[in-house]
C-alpha atoms as a PDB file:
ATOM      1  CA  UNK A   1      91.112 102.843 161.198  1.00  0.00           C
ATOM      2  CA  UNK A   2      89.641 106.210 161.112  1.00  0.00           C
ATOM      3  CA  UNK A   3      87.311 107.760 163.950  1.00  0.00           C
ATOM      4  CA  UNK A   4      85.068 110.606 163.771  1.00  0.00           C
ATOM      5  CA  UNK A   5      82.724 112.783 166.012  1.00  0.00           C
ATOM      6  CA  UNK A   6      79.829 113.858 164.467  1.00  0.00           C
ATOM      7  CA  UNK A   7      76.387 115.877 164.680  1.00  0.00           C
ATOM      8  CA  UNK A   8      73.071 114.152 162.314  1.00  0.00           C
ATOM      9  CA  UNK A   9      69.879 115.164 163.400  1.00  0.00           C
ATOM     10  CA  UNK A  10      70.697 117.626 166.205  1.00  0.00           C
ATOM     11  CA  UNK A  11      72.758 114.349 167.797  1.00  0.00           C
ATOM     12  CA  UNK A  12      75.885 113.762 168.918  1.00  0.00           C
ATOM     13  CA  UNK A  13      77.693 110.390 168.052  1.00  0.00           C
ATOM     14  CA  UNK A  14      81.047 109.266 167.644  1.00  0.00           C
ATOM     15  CA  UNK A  15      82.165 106.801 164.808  1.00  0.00           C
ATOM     16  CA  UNK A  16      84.374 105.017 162.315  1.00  0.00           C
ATOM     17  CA  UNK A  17      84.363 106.461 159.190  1.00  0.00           C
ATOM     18  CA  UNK A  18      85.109 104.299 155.459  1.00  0.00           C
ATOM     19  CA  UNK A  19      84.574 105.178 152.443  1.00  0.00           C
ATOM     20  CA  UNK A  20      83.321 108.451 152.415  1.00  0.00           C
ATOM     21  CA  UNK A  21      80.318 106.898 155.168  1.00  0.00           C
ATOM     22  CA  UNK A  22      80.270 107.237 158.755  1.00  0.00           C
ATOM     23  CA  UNK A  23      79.380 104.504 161.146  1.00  0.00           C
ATOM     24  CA  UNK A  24      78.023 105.884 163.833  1.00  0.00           C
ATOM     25  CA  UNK A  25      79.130 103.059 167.212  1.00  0.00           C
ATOM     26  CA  UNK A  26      76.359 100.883 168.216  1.00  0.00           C
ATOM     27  CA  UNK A  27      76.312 102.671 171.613  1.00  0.00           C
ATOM     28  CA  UNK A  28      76.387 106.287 172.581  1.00  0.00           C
ATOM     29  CA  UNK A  29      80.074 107.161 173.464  1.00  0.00           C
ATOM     30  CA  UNK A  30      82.785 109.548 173.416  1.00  0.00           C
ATOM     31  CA  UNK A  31      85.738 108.926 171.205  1.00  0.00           C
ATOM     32  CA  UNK A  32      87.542 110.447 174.525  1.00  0.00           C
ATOM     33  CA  UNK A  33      86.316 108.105 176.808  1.00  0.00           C
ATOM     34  CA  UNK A  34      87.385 104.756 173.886  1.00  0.00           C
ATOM     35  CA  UNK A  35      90.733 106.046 173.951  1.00  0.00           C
ATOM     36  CA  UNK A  36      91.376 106.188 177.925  1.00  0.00           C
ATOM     37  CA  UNK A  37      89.680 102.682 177.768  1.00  0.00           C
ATOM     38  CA  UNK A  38      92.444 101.406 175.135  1.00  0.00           C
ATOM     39  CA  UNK A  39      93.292 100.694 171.929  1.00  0.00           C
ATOM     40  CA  UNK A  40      92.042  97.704 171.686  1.00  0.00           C
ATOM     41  CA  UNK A  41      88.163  98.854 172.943  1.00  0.00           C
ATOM     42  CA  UNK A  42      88.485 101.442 170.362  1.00  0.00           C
ATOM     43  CA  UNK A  43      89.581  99.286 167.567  1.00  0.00           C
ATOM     44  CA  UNK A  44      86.841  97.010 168.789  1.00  0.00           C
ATOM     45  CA  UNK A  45      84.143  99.740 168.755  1.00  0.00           C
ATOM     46  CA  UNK A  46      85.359 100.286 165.329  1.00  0.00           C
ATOM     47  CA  UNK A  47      84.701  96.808 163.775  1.00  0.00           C
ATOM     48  CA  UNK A  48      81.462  96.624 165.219  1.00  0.00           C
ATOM     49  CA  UNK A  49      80.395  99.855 163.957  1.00  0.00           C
ATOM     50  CA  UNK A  50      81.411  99.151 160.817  1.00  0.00           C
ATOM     51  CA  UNK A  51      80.179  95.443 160.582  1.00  0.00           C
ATOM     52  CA  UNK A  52      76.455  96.362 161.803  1.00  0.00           C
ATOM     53  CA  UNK A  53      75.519  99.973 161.680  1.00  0.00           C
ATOM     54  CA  UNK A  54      74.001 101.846 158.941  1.00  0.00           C
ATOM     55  CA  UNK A  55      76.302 103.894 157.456  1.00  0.00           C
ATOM     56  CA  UNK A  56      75.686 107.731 157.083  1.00  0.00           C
ATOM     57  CA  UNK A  57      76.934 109.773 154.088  1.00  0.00           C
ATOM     58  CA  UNK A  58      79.764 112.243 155.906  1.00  0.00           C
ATOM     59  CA  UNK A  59      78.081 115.065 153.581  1.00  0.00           C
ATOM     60  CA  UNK A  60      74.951 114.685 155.576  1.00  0.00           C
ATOM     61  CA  UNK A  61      76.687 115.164 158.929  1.00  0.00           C
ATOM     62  CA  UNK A  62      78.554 118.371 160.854  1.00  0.00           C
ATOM     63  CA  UNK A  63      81.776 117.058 161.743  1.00  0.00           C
ATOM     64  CA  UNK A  64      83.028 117.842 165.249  1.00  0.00           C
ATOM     65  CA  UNK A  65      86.416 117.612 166.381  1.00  0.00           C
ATOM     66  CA  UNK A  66      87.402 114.329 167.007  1.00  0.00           C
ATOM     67  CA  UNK A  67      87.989 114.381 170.514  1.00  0.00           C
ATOM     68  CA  UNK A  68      87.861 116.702 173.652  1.00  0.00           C
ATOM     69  CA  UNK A  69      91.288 117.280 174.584  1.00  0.00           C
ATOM     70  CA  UNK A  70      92.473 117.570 178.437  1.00  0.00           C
ATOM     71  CA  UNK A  71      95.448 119.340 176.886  1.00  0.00           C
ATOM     72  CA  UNK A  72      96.649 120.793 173.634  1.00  0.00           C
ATOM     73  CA  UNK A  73     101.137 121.424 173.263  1.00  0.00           C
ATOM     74  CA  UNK A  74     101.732 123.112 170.057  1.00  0.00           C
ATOM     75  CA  UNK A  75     105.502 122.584 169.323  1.00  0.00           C
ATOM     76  CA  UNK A  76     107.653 124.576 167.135  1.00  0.00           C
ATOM     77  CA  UNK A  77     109.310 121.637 165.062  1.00  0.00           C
ATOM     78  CA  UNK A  78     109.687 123.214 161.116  1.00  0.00           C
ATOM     79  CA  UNK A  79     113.094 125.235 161.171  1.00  0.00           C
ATOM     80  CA  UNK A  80     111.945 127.186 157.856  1.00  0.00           C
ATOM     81  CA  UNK A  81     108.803 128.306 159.162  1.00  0.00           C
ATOM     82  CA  UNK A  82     111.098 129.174 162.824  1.00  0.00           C
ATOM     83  CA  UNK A  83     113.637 131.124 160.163  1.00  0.00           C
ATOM     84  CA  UNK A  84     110.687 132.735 158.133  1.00  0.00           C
ATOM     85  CA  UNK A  85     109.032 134.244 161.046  1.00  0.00           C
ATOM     86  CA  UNK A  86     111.931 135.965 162.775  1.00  0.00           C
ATOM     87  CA  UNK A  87     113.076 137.538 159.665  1.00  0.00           C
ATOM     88  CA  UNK A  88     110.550 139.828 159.792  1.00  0.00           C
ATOM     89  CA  UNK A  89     111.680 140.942 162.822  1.00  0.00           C
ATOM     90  CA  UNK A  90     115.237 141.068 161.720  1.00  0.00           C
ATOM     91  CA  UNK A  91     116.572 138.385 164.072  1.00  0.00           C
ATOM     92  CA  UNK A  92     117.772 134.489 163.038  1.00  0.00           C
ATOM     93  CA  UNK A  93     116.618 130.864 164.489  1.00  0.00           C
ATOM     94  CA  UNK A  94     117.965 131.363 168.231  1.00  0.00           C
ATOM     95  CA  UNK A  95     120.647 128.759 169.254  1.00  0.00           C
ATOM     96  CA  UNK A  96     117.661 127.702 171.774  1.00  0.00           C
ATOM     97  CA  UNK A  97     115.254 126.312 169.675  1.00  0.00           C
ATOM     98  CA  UNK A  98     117.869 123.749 168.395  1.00  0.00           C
ATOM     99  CA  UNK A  99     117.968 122.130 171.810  1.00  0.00           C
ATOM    100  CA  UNK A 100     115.132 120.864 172.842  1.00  0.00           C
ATOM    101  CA  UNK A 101     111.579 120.955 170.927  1.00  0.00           C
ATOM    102  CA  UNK A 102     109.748 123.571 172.423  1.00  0.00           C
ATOM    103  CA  UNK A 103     105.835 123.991 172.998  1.00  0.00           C
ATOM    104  CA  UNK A 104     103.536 126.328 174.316  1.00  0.00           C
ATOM    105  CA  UNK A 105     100.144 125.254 175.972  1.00  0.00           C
ATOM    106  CA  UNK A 106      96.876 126.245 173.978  1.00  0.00           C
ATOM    107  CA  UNK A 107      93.262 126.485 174.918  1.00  0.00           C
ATOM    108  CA  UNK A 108      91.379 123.159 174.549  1.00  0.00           C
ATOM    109  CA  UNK A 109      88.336 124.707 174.487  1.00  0.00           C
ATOM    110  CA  UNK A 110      88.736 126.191 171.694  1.00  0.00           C
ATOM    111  CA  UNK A 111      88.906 123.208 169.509  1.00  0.00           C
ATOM    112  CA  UNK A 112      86.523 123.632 166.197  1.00  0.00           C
ATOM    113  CA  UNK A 113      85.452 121.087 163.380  1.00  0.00           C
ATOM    114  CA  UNK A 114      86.966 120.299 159.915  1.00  0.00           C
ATOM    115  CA  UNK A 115      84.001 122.600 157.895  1.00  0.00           C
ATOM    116  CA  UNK A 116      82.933 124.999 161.424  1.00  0.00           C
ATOM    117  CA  UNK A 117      83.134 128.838 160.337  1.00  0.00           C
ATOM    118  CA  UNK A 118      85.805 130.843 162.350  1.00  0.00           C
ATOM    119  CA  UNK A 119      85.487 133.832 164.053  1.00  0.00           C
ATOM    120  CA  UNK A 120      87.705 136.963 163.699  1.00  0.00           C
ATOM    121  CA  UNK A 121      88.802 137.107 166.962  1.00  0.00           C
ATOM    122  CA  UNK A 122      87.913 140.018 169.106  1.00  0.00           C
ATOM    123  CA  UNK A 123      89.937 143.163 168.404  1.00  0.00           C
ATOM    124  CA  UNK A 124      92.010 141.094 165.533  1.00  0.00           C
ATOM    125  CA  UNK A 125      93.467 143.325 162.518  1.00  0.00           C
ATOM    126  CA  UNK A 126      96.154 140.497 161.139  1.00  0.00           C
ATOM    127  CA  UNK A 127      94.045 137.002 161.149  1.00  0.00           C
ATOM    128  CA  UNK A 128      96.504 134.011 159.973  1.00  0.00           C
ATOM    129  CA  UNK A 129      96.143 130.383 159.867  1.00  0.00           C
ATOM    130  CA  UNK A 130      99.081 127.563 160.665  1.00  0.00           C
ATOM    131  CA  UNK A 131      99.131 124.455 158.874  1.00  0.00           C
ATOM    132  CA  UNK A 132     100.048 121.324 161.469  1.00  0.00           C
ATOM    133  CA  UNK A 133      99.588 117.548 161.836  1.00  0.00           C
ATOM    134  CA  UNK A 134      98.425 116.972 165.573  1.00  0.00           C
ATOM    135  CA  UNK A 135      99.575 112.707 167.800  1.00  0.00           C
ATOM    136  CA  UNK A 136      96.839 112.344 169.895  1.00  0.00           C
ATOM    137  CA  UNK A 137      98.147 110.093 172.891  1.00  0.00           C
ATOM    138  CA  UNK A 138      96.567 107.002 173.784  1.00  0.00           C
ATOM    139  CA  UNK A 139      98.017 105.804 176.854  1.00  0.00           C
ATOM    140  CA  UNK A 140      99.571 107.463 180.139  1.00  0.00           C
ATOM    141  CA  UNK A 141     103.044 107.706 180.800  1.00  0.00           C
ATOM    142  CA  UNK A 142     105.976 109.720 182.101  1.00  0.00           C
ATOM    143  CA  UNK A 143     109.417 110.164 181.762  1.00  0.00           C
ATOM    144  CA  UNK A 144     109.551 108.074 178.223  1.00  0.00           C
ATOM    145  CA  UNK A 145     112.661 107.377 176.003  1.00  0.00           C
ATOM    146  CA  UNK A 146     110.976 108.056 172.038  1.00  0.00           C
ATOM    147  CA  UNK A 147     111.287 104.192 171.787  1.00  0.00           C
ATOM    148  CA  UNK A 148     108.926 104.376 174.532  1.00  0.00           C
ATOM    149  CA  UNK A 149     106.783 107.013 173.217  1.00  0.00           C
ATOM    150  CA  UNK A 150     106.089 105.130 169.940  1.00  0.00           C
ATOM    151  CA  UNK A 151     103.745 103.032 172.287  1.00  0.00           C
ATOM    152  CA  UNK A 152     101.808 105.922 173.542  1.00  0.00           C
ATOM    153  CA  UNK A 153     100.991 107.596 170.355  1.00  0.00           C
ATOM    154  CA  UNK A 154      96.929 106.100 169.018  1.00  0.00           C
ATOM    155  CA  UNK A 155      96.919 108.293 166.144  1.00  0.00           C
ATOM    156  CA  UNK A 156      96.773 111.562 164.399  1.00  0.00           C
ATOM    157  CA  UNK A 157      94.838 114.376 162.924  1.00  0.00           C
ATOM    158  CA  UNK A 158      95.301 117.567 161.152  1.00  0.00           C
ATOM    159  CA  UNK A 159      95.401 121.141 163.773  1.00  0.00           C
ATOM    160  CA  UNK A 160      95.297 124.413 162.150  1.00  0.00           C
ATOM    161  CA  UNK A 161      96.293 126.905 164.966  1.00  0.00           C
ATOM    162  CA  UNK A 162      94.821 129.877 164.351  1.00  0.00           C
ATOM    163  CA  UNK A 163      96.424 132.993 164.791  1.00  0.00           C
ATOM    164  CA  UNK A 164      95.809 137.123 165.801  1.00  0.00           C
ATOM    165  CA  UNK A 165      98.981 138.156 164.779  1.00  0.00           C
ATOM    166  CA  UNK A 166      98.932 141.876 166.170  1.00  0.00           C
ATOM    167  CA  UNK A 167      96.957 140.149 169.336  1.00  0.00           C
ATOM    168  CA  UNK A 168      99.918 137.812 169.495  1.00  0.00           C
ATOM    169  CA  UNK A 169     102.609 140.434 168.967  1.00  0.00           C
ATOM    170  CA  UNK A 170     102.047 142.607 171.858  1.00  0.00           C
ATOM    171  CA  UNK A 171     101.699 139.363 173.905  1.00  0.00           C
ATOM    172  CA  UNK A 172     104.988 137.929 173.244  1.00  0.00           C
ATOM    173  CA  UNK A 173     106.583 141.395 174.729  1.00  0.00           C
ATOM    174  CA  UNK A 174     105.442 140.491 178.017  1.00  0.00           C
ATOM    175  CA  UNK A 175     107.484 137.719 177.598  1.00  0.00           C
ATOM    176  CA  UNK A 176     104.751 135.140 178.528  1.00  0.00           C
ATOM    177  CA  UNK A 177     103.703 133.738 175.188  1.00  0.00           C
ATOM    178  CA  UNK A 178     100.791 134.061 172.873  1.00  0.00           C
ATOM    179  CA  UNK A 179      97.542 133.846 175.332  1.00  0.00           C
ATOM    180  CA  UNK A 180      94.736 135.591 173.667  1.00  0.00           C
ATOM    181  CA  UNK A 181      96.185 135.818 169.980  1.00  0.00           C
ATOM    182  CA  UNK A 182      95.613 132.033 169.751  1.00  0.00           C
ATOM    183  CA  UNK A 183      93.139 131.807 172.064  1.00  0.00           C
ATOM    184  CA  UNK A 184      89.484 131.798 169.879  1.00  0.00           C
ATOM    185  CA  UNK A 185      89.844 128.571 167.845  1.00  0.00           C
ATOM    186  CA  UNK A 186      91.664 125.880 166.805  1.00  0.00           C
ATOM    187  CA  UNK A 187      90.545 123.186 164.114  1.00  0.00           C
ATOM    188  CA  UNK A 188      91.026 119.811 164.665  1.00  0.00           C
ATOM    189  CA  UNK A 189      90.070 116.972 162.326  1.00  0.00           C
ATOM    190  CA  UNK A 190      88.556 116.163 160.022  1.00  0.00           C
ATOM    191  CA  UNK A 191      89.348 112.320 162.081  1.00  0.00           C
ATOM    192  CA  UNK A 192      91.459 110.692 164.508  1.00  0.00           C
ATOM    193  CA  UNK A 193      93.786 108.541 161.715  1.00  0.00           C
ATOM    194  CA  UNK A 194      95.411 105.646 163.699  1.00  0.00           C
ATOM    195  CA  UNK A 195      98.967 105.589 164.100  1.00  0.00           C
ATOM    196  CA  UNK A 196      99.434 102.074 162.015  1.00  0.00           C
ATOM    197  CA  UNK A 197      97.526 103.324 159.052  1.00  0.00           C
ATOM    198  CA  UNK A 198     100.660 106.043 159.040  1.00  0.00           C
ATOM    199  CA  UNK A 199     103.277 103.553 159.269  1.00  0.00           C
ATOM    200  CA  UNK A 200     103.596 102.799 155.229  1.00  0.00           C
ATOM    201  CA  UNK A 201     104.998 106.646 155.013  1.00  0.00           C
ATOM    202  CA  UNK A 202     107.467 106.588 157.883  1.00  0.00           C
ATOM    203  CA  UNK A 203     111.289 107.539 156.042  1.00  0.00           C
ATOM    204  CA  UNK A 204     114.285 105.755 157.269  1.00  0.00           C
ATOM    205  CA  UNK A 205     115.218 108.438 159.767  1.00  0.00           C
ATOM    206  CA  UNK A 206     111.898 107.798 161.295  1.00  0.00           C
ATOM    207  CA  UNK A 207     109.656 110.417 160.436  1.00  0.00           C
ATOM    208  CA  UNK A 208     106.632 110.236 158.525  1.00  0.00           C
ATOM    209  CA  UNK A 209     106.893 111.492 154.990  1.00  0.00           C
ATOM    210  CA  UNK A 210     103.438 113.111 154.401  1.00  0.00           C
ATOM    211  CA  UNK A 211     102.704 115.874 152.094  1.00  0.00           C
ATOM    212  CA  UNK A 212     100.831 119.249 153.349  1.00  0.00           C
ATOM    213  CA  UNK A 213      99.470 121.608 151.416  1.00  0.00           C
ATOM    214  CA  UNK A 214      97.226 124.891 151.965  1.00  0.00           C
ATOM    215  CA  UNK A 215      94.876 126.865 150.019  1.00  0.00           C
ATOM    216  CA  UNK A 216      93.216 130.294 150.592  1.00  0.00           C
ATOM    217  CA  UNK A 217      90.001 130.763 148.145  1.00  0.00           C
ATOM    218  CA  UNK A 218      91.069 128.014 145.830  1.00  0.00           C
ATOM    219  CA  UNK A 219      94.420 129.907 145.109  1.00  0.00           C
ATOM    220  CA  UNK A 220      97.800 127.907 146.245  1.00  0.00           C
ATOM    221  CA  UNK A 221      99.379 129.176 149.383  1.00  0.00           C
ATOM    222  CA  UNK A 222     102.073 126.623 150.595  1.00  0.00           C
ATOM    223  CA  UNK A 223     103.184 123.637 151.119  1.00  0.00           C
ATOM    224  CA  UNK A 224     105.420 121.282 152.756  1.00  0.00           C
ATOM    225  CA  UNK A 225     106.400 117.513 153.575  1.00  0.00           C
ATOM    226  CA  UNK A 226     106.313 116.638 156.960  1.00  0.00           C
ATOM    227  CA  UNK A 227     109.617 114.351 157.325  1.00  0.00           C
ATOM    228  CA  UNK A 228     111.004 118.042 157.101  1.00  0.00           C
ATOM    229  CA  UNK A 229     110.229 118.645 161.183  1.00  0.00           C
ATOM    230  CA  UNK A 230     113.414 118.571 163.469  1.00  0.00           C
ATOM    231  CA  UNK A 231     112.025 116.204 165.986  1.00  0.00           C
ATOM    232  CA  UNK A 232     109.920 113.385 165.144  1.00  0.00           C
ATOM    233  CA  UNK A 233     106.176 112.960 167.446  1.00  0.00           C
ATOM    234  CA  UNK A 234     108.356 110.139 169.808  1.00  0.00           C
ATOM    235  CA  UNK A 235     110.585 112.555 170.531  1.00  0.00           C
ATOM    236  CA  UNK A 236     107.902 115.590 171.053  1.00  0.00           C
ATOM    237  CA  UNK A 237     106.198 113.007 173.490  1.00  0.00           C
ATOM    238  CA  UNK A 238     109.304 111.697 175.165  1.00  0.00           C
ATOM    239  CA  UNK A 239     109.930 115.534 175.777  1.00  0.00           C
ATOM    240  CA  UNK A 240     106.415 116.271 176.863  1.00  0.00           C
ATOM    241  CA  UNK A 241     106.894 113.863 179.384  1.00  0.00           C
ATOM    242  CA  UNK A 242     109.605 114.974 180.790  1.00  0.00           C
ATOM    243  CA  UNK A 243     109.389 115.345 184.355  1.00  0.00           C
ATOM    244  CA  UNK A 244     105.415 114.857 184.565  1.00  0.00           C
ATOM    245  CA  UNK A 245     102.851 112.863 182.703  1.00  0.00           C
ATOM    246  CA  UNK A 246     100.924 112.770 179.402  1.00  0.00           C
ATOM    247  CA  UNK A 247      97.589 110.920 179.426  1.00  0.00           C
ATOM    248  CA  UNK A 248      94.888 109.723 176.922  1.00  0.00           C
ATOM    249  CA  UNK A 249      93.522 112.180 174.335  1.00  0.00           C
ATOM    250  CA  UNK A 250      96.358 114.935 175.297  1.00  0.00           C
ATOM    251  CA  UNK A 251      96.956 116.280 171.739  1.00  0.00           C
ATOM    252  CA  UNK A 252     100.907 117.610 170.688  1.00  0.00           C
ATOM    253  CA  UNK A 253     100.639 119.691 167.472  1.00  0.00           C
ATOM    254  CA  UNK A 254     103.665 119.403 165.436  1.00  0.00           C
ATOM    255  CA  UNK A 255     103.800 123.358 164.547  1.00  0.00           C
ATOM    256  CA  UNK A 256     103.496 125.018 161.623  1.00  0.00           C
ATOM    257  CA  UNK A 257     105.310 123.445 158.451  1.00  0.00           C
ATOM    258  CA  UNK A 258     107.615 125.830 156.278  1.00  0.00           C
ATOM    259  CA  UNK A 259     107.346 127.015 153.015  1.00  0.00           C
ATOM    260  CA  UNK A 260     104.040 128.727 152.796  1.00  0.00           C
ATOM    261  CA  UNK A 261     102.554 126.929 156.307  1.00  0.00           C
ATOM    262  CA  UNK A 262     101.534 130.288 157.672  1.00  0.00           C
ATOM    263  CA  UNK A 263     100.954 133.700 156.117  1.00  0.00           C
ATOM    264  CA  UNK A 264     103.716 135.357 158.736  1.00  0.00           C
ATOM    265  CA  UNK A 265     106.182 133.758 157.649  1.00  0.00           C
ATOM    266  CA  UNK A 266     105.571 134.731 153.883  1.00  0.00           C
ATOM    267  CA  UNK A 267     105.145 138.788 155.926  1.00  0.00           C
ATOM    268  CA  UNK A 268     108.880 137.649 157.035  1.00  0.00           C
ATOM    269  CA  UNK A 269     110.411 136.712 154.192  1.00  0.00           C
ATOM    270  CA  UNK A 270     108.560 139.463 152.114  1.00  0.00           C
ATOM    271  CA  UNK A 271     109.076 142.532 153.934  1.00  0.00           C
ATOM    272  CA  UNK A 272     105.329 142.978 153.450  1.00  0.00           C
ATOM    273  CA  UNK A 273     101.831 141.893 154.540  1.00  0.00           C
ATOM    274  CA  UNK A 274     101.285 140.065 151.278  1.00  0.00           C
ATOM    275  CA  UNK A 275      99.396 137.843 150.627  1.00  0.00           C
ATOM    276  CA  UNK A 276      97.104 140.164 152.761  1.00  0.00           C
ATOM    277  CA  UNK A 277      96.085 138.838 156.370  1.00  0.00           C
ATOM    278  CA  UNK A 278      92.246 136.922 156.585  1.00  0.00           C
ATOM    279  CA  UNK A 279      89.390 138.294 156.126  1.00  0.00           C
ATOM    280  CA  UNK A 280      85.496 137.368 156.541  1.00  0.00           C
ATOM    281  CA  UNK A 281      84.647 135.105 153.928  1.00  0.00           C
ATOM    282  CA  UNK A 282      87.989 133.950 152.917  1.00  0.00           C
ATOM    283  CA  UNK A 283      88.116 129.891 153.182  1.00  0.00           C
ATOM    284  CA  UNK A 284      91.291 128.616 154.345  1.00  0.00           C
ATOM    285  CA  UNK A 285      91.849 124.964 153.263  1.00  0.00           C
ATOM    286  CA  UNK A 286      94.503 122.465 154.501  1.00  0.00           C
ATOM    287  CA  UNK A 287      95.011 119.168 152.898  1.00  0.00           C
ATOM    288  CA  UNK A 288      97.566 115.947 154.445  1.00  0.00           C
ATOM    289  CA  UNK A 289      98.351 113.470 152.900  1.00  0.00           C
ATOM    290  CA  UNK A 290      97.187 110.195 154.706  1.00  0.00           C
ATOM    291  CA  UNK A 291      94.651 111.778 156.890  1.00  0.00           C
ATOM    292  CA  UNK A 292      92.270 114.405 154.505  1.00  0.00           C
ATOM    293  CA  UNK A 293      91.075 117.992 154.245  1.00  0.00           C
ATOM    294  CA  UNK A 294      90.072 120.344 156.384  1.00  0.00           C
ATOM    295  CA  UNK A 295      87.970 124.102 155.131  1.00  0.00           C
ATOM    296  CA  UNK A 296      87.156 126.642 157.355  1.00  0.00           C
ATOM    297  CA  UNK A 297      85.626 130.078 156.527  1.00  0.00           C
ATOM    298  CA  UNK A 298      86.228 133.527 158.200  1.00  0.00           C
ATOM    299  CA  UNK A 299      83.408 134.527 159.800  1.00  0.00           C
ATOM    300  CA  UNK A 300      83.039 138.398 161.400  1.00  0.00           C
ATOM    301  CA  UNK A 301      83.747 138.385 165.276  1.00  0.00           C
ATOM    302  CA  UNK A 302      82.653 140.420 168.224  1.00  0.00           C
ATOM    303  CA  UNK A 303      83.636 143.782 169.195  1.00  0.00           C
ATOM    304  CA  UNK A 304      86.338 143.378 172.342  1.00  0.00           C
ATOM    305  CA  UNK A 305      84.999 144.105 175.628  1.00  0.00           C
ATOM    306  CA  UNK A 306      86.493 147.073 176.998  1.00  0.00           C
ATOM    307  CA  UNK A 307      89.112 146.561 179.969  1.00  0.00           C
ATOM    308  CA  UNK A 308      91.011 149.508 181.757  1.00  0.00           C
ATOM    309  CA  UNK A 309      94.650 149.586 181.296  1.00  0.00           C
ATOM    310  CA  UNK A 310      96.909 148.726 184.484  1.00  0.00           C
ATOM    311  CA  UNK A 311      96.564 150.849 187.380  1.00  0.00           C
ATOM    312  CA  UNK A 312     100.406 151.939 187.530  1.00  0.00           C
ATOM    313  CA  UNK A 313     102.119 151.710 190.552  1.00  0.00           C
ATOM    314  CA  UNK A 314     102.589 155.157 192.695  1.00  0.00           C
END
């Protein structure tokens, strides 16, 4: 099943979405609060909605993101895009990265709709996007095997992380990770796809074989499959709850996919800043296969708020 969030009318609703329609639920509740319920309240949400509700065209509503996430780990799972990216700094794929899949924590509140118009982000000169398939947990747990984690995973949807690449560079020299250069939005959408609707494209060595592709103006930018991460989502998840616990409606991005996923790692592999970084009114749209299409446009931002440098120490 499929499950959107949704504005019609200046309202709010939640739904399950079929061919091309929305079904809005028969009463007023977040997708959110279905999940931490259960699977089988949401799936039964679901079949009412779409057994006695009205249907609404989905081009006559603003699509939301799906949920409200209590947390958002982006992971760094696609070794090409890993291998792209430090070339341009003259480096190689650290023997780190190959142990463990690693993540970085990201602003939930940032989270933005499939078609919702994005905003330079204050002070940004190098505006990038990252193509990503997002699990969205579905039950609590900590301290899982993958085996395990297969059982905690409800479903997934597609996360572009956007990115201020000279914001993010003079971040990462503090040596604390990217804060503000990822910090103004993040799509998620355009649905929550359930995890057994995914099943028919899962390979032999477990991963699921989906194909991801990304357009800026109309004009072919990358793409990717995404059997071609190192870890598979059981293992992000077993990882992610290592030592602590995951809940309902935590979302674990997969990372950016290789071969065209981001423009910094065609900057990388180039030598150059071509193509040329975002600007306003440049559409960035991200197809998966299995799930659908998301298309956002640059928007102009806000001037930053000046802030003193640090008072040195005497």
């Amino acid at each position: 099943m499929r499950f959107a969030t949704f504005v019609h009318d200046g309202k709010r609703q939640a739904g399950a979405v079929a061919d091309d329609q929305v079904h809005a639920f028969e009463h007023p509740v977040e997708l959110l609060d279905l999940i931490v319920e259960g699977e089988q309240s949401l799936r039964g949400a679901g079949e009412r909605a779409l057994a006695g509700i009205l249907p609404l065209p989905l081009a006559d509503v603003r699509l939301l993101p799906p949920l409200r996430p209590p947390t958002v780990r982006d992971y760094m799972t696609f070794e090409s895009h890993v291998e792209g990216v430090a070339r341009g700094y003259g480096d190689t794929v650290p023997e780190e990265w190959y142990a463990a899949p690693a993540f970085y924590f990201t602003n939930p509140y940032a989270m933005i709709g499939a078609h919702d118009d994005v905003p330079l982000p204050p002070g940004c000169l190098r505006f990038d996007f990252e193509l990503e398939v997002a699990a969205v947990i579905g039950k609590a747990g900590r301290d899982l095997t993958p085996e395990q984690a297969c059982e905690h995973i409800i479903g997934y949807t597609i996360l572009n992380d956007w990115s201020a690449r000279d914001l993010q560079g003079r971040e990462m020299k503090v040596k604390l990770g990217p804060a503000k250069g990822k910090d103004t939005a993040t799509t998620l959408g355009p649905w929550l796809v359930t995890a057994d609707e995914l099943e028919p494209h899962r390979n032999p060595e477990g991963f699921l074989d989906l194909a991801l592709t990304v357009q800026v103006n109309g004009e072919h930018v990358g793409q990717d499959r995404l059997a071609d991460m190192a870890w598979t989502f059981e293992e992000m998840t077993a990882y992610a709850s290592r030592g602590t616990w995951i809940r309902p409606g935590d979302v674990l991005g997969s990372g950016t996919c290789g071969n065209g996923g981001c423009l910094a790692e065609l900057w990388g592999r180039g030598g150059a800043f071509e193509p040329r970084p975002l600007v306003p009114g440049d559409t960035v749209t991200m197809t998966v296969e299995g799930i659908g299409t998301i298309s956002n446009t640059v928007v102009e931002g806000v001037a930053p708020v000046p802030l003193p440098p640090a008072r040195r120490r005497r």
